[in-house]
N, C-alpha and C. Protein backbone atom coordinates (compact mmCIF):
# COMPACT_ATOMS: atom_id res chain seq x y z
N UNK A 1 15.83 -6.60 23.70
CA UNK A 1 16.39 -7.42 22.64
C UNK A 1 17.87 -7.63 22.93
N UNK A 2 18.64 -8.67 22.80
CA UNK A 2 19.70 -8.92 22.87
C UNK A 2 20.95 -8.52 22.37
N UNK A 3 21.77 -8.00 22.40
CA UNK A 3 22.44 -7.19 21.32
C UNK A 3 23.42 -8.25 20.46
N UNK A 4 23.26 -8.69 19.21
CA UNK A 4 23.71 -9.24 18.50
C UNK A 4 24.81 -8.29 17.37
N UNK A 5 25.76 -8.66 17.21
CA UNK A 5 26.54 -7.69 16.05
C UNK A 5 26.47 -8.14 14.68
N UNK A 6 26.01 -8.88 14.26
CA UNK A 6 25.38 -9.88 13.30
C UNK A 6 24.38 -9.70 12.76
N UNK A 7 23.37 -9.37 13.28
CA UNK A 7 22.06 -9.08 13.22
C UNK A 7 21.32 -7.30 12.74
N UNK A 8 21.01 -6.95 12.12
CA UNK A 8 20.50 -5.77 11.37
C UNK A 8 18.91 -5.77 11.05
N UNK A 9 18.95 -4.25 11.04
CA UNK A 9 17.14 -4.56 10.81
C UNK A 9 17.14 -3.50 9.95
N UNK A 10 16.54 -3.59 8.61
CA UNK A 10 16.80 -2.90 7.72
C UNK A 10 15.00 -2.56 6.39
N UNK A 11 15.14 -1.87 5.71
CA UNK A 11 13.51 -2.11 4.61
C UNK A 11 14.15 -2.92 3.13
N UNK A 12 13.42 -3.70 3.14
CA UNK A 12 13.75 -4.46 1.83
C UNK A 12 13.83 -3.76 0.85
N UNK A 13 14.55 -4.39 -0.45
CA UNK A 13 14.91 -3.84 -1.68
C UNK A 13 13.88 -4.83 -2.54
N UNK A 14 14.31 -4.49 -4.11
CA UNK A 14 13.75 -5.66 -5.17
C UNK A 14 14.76 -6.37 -5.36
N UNK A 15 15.82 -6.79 -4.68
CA UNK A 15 16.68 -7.78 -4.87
C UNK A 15 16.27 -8.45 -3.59
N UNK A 16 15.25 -8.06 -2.40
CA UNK A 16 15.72 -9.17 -1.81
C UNK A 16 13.77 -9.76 -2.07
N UNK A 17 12.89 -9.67 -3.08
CA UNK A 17 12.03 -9.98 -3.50
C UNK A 17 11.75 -11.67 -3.15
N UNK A 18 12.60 -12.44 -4.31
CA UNK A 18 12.59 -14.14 -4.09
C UNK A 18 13.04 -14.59 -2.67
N UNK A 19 13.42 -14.00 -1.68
CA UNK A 19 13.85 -14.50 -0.53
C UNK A 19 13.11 -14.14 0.50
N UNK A 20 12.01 -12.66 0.22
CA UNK A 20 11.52 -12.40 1.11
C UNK A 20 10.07 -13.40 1.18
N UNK A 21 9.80 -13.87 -0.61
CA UNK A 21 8.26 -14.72 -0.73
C UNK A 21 8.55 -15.86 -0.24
N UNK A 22 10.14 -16.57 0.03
CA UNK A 22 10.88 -17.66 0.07
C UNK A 22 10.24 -17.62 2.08
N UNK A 23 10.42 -16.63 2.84
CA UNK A 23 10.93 -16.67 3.77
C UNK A 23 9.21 -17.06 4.33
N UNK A 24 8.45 -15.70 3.63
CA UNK A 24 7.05 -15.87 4.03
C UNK A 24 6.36 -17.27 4.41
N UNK A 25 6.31 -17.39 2.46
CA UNK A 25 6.08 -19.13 2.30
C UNK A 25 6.12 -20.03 3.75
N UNK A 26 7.60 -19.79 3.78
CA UNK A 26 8.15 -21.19 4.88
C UNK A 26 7.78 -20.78 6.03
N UNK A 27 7.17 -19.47 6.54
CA UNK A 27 6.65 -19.16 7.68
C UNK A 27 5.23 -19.29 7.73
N UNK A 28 4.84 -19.68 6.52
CA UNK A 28 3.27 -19.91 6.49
C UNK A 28 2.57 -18.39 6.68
N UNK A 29 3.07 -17.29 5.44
CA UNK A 29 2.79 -16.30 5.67
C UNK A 29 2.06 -15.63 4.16
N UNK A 30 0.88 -15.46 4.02
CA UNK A 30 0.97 -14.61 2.70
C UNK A 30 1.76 -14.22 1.91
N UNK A 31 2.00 -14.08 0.39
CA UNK A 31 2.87 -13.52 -0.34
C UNK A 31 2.50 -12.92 -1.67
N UNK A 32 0.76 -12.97 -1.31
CA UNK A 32 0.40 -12.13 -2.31
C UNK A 32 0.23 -10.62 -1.90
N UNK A 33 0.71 -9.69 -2.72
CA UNK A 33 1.10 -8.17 -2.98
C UNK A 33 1.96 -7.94 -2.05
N UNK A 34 2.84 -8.46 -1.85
CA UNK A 34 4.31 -8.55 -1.55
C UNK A 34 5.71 -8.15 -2.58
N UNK A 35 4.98 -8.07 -3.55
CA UNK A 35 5.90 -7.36 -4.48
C UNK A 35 5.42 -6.05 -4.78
N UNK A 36 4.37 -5.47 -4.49
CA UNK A 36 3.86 -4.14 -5.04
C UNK A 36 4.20 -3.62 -3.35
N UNK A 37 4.24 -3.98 -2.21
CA UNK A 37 4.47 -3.56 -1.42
C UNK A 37 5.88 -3.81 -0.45
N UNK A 38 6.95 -4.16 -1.45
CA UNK A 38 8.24 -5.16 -0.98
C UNK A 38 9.08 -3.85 -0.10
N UNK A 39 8.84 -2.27 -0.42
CA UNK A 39 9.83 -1.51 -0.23
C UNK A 39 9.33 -1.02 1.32
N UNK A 40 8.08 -1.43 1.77
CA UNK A 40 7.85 -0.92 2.69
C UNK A 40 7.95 -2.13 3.84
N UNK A 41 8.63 -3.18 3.28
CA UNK A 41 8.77 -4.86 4.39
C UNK A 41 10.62 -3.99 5.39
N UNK A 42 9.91 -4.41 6.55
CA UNK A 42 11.42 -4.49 7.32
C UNK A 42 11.77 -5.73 7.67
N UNK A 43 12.61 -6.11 7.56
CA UNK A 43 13.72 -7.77 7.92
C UNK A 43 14.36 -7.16 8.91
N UNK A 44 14.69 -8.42 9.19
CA UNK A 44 15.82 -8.34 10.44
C UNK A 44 16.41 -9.66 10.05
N UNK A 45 17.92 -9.23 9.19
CA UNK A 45 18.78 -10.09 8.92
C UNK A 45 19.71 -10.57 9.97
N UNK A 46 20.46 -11.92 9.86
CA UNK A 46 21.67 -12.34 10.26
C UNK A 46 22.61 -13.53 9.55
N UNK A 47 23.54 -12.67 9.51
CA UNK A 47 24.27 -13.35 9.14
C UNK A 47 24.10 -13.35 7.19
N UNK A 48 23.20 -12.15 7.12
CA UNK A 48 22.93 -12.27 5.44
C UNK A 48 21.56 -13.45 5.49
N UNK A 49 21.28 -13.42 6.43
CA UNK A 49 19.78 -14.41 6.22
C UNK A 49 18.84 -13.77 6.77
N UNK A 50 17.58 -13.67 6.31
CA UNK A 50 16.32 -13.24 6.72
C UNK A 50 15.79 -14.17 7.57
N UNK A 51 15.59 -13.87 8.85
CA UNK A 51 15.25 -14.25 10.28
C UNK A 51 13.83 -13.86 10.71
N UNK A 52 13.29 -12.45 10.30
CA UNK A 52 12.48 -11.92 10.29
C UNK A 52 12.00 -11.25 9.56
N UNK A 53 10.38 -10.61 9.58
CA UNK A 53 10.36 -9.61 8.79
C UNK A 53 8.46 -9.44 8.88
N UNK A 54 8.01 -7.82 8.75
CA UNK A 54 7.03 -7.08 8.72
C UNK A 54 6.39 -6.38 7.11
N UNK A 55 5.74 -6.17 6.85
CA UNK A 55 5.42 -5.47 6.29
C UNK A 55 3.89 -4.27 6.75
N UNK A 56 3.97 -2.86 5.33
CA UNK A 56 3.09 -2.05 5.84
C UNK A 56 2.20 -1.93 4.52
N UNK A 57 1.06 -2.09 4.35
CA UNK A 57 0.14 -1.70 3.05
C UNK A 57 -0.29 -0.47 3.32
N UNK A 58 -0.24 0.40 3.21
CA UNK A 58 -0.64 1.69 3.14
C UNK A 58 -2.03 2.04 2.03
N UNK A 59 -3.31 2.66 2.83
CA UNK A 59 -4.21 3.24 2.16
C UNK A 59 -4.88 4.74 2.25
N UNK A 60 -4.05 5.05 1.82
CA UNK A 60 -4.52 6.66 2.39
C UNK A 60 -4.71 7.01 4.21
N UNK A 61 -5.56 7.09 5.04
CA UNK A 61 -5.01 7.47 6.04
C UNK A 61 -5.11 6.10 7.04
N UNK A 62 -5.15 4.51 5.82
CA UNK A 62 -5.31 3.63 6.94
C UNK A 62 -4.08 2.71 5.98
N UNK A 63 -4.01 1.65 7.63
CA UNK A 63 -3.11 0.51 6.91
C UNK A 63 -2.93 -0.40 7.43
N UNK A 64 -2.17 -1.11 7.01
CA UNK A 64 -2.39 -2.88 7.34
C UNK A 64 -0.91 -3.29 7.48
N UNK A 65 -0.64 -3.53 8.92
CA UNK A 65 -0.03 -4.45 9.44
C UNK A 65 0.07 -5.82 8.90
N UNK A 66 1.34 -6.50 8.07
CA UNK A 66 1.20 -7.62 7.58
C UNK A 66 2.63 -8.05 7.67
N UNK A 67 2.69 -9.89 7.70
CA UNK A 67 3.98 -10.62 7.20
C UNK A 67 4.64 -10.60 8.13
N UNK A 68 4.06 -10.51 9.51
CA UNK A 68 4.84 -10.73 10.80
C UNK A 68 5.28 -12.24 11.07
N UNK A 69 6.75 -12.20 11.07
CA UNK A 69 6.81 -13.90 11.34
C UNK A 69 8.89 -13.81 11.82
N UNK A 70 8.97 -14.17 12.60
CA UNK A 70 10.14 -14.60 12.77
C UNK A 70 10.54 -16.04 13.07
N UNK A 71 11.61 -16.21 12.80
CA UNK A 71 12.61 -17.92 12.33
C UNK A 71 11.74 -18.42 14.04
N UNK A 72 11.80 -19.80 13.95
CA UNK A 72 11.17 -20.19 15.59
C UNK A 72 12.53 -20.08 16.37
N UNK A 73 13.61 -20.42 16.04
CA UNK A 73 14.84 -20.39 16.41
C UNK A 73 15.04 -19.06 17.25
N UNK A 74 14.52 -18.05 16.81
CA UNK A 74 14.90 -16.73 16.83
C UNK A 74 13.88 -15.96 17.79
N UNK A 75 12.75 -16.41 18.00
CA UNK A 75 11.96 -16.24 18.90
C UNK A 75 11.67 -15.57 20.41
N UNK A 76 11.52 -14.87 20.89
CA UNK A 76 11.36 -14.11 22.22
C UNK A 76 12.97 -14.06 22.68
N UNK A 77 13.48 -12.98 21.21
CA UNK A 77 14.81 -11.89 21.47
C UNK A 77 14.50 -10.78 21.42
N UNK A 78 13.00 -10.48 21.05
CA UNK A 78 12.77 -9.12 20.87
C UNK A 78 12.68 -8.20 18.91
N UNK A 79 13.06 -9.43 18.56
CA UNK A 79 13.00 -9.08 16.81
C UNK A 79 11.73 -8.89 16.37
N UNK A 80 10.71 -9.84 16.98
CA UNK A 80 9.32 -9.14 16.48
C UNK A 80 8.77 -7.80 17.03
N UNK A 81 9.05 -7.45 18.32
CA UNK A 81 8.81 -6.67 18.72
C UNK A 81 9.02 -5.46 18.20
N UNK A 82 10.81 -5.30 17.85
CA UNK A 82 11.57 -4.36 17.67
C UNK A 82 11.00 -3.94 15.69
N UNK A 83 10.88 -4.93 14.54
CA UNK A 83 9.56 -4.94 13.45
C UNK A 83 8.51 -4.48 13.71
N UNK A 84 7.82 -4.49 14.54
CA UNK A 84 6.36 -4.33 14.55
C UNK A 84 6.69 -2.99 15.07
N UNK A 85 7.28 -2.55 16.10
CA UNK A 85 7.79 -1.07 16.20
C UNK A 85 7.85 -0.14 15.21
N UNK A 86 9.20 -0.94 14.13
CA UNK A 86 9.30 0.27 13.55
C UNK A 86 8.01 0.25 11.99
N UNK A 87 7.58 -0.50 12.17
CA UNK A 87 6.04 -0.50 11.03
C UNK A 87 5.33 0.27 11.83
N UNK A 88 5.01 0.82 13.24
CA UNK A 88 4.16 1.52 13.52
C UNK A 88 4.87 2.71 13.29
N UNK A 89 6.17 3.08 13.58
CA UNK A 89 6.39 4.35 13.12
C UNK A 89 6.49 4.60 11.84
N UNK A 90 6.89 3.39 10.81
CA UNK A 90 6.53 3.98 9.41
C UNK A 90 5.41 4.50 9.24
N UNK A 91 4.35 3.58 9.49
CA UNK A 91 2.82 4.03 9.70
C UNK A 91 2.62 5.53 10.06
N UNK A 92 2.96 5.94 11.10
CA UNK A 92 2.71 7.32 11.78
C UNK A 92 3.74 8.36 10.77
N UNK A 93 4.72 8.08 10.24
CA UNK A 93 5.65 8.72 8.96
C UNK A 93 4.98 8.82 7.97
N UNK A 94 3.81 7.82 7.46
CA UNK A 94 3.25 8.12 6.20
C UNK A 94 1.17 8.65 6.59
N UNK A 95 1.32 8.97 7.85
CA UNK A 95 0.24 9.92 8.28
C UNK A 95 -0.84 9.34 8.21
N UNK A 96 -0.47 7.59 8.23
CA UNK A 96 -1.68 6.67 8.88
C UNK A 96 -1.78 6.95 10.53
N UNK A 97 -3.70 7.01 10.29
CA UNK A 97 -4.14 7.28 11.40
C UNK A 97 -4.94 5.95 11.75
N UNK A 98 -5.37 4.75 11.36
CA UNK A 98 -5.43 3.80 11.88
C UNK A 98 -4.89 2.62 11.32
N UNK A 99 -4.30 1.68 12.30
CA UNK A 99 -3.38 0.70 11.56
C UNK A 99 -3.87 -0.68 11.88
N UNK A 100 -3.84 -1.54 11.02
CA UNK A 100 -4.77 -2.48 11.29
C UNK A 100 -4.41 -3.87 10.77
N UNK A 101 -4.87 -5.44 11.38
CA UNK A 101 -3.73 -6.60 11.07
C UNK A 101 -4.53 -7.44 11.03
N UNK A 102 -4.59 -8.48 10.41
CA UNK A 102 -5.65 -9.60 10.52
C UNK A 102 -4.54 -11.01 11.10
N UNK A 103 -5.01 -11.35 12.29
CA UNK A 103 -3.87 -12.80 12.87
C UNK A 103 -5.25 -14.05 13.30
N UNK A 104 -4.58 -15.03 13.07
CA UNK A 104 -5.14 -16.11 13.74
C UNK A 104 -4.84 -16.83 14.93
N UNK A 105 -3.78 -16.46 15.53
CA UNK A 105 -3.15 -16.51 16.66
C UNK A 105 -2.39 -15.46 17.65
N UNK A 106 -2.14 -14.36 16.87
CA UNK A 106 -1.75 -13.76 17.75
C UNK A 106 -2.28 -12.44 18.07
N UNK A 107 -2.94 -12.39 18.95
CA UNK A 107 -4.19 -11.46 19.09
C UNK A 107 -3.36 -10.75 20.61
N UNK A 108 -3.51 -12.17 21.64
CA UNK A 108 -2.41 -11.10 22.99
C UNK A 108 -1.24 -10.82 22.60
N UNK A 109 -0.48 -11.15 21.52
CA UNK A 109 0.48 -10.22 21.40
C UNK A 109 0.25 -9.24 20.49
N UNK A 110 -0.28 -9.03 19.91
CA UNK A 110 -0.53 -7.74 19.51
C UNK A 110 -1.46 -6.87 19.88
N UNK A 111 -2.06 -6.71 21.01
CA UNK A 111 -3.26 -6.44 22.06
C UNK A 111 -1.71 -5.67 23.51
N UNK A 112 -0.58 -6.35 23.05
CA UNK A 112 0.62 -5.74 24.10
C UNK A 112 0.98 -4.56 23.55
N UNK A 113 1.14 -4.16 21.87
CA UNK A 113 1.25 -2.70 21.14
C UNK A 113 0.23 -1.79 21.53
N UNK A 114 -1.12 -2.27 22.06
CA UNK A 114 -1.85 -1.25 21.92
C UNK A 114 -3.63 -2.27 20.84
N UNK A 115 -3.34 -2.86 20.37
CA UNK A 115 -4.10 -3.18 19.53
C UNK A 115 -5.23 -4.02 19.79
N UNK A 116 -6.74 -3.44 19.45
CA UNK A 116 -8.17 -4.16 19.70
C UNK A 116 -8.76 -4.96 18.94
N UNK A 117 -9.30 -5.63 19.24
CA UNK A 117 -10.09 -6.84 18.04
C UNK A 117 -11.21 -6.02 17.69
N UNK A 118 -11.69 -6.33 16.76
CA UNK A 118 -12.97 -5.75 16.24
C UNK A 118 -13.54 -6.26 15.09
N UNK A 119 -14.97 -6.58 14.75
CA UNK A 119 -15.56 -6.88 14.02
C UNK A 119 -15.09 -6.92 13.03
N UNK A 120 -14.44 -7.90 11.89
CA UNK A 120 -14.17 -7.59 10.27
C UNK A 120 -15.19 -6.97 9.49
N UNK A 121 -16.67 -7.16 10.15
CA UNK A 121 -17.66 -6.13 9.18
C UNK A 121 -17.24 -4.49 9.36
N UNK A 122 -16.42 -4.57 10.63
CA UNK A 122 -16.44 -2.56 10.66
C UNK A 122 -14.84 -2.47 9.78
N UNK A 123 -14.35 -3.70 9.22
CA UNK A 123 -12.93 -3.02 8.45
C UNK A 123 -13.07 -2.12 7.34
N UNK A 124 -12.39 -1.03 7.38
CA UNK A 124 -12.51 0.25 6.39
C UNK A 124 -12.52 -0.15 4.99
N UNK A 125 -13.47 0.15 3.95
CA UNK A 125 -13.57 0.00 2.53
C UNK A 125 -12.24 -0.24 2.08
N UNK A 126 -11.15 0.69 2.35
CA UNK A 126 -9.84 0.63 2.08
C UNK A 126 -9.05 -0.80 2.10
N UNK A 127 -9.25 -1.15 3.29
CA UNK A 127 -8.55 -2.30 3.50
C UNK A 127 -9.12 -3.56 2.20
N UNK A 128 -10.52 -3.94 2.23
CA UNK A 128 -11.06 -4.90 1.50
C UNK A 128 -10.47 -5.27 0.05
N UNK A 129 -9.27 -4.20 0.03
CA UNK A 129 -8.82 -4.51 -1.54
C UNK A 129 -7.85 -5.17 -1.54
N UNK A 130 -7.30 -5.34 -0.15
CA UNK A 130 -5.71 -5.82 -0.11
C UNK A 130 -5.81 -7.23 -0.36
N UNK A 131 -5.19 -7.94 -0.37
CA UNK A 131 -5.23 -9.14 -0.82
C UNK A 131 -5.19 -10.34 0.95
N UNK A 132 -4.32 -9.36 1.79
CA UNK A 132 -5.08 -10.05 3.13
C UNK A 132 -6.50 -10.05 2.84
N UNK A 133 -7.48 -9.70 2.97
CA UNK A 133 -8.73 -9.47 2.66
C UNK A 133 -9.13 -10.04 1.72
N UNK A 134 -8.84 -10.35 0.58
CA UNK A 134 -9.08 -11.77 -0.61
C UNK A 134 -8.64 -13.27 -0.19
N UNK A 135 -8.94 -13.44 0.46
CA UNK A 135 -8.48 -15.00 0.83
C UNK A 135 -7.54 -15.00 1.65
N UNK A 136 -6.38 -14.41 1.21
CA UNK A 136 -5.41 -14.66 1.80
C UNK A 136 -5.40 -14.80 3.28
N UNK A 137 -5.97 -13.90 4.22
CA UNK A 137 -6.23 -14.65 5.76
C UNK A 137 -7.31 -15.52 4.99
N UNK A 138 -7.23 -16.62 5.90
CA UNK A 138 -8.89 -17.41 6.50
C UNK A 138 -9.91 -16.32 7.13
N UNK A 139 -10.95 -16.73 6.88
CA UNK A 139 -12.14 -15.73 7.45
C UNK A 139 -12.09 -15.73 9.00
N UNK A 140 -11.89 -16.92 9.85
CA UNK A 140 -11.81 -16.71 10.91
C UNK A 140 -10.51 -15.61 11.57
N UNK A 141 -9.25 -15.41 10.77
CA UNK A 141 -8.53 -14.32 11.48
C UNK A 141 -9.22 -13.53 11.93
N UNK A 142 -8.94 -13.01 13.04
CA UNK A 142 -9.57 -11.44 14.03
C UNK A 142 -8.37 -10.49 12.82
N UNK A 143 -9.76 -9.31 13.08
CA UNK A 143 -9.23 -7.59 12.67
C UNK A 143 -9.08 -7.00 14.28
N UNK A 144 -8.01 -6.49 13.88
CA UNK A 144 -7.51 -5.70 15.30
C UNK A 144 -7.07 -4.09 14.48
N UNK A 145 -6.90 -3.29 15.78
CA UNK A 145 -6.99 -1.92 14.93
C UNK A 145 -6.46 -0.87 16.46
N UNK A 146 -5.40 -0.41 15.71
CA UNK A 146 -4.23 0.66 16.51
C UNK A 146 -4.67 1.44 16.10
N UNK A 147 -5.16 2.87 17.25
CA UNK A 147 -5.37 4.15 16.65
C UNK A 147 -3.92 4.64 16.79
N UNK A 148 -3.44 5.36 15.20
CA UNK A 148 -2.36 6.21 15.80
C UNK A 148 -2.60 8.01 15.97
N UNK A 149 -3.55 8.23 15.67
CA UNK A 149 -4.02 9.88 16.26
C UNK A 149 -4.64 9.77 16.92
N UNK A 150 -5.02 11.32 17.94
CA UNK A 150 -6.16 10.80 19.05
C UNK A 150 -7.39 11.33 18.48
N UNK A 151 -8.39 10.99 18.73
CA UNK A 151 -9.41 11.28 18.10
C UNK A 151 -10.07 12.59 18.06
N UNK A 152 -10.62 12.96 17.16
CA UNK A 152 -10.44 14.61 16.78
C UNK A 152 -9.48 15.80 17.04
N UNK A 153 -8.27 14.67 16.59
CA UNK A 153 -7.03 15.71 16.87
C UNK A 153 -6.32 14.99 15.12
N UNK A 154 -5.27 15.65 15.04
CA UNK A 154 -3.95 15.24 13.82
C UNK A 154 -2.85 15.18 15.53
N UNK A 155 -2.81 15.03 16.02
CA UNK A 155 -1.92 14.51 17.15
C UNK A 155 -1.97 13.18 17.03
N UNK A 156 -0.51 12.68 17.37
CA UNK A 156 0.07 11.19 17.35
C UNK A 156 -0.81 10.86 18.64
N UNK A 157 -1.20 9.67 18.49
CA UNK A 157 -1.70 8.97 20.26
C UNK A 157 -0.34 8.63 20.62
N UNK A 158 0.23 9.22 22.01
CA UNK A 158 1.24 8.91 22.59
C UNK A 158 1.15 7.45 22.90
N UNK A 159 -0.13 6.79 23.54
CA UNK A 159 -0.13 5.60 23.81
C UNK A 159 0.27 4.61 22.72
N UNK A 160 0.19 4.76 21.56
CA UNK A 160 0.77 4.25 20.44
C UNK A 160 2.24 4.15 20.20
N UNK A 161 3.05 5.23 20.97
CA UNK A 161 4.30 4.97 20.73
C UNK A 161 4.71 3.63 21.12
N UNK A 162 5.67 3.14 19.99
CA UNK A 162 6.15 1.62 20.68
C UNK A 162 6.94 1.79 21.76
């Protein structure tokens, strides 16, 4: 990523609520339960403007990758990358063990973190409540799914580190 002095990557507040549904919107991004889940969105401001930004839905030991979108302007500096990073380590901080995203396009890049496509019939009961999962994707989005423990362990999958 480029080193900008301008630029910050930070977790949203409830003040920055109307700007973060503002930002979604115009990225053509979901913005329903975006307010019940606003504290766990990371931005990547500049200049006092939201450029980017992630969010994490958390369900007990699973969760959902959501609200990935950066400005087109802003594009392959490394800001999505450096978001989607630190949502996997929030993820692994709140002792999600599988993390999981519904995209309609971006499947090889998120297949570069680590992440597999897989059947939406095998998505965990958990997930089906989120509101990605009510409409909000189109049915055709792919489910993809990051293990972050290794299997029959409470060990982090190293391969998961961003």
């Amino acid at each position: 990523m480029t080193s900008n002095p301008q630029l910050c990557f930070r977790h949203a507040t409830r003040a920055d609520l109307a700007a973060v549904q503002l930002f979604l919107a115009a990225n053509e991004r979901t913005v329903g339960g975006v307010k019940d889940q606003l504290e766990r969105f990371w931005l990547a401001v500049h200049d006092e403007q939201i450029i980017g930004s992630a969010g994490l839905e958390s369900y007990g030991s699973v969760g959902l990758l959501r609200s990935v979108a950066v400005l087109p302007e802003k594009r392959n500096q490394g800001i999505g990358k450096e978001l989607v990073r630190r949502i996997i380590q929030d993820a692994k901080n709140a002792s999600v063990a599988d993390l999981y995203l519904l995209t309609t396009n971006a499947d090889r890049y998120f297949a570069g973190f680590g992440f597999r496509t897989m059947d939406r019939a095998q998505a965990p009961k958990a997930l089906l409540a989120s509101a990605e999962f009510h409409g909000a994707c189109p049915e055709n989005a792919a489910l993809m799914q990051l293990s972050l423990v290794l299997p029959g362990s409470d060990r982090q999958n190293p391969a998961a580190d961003p």
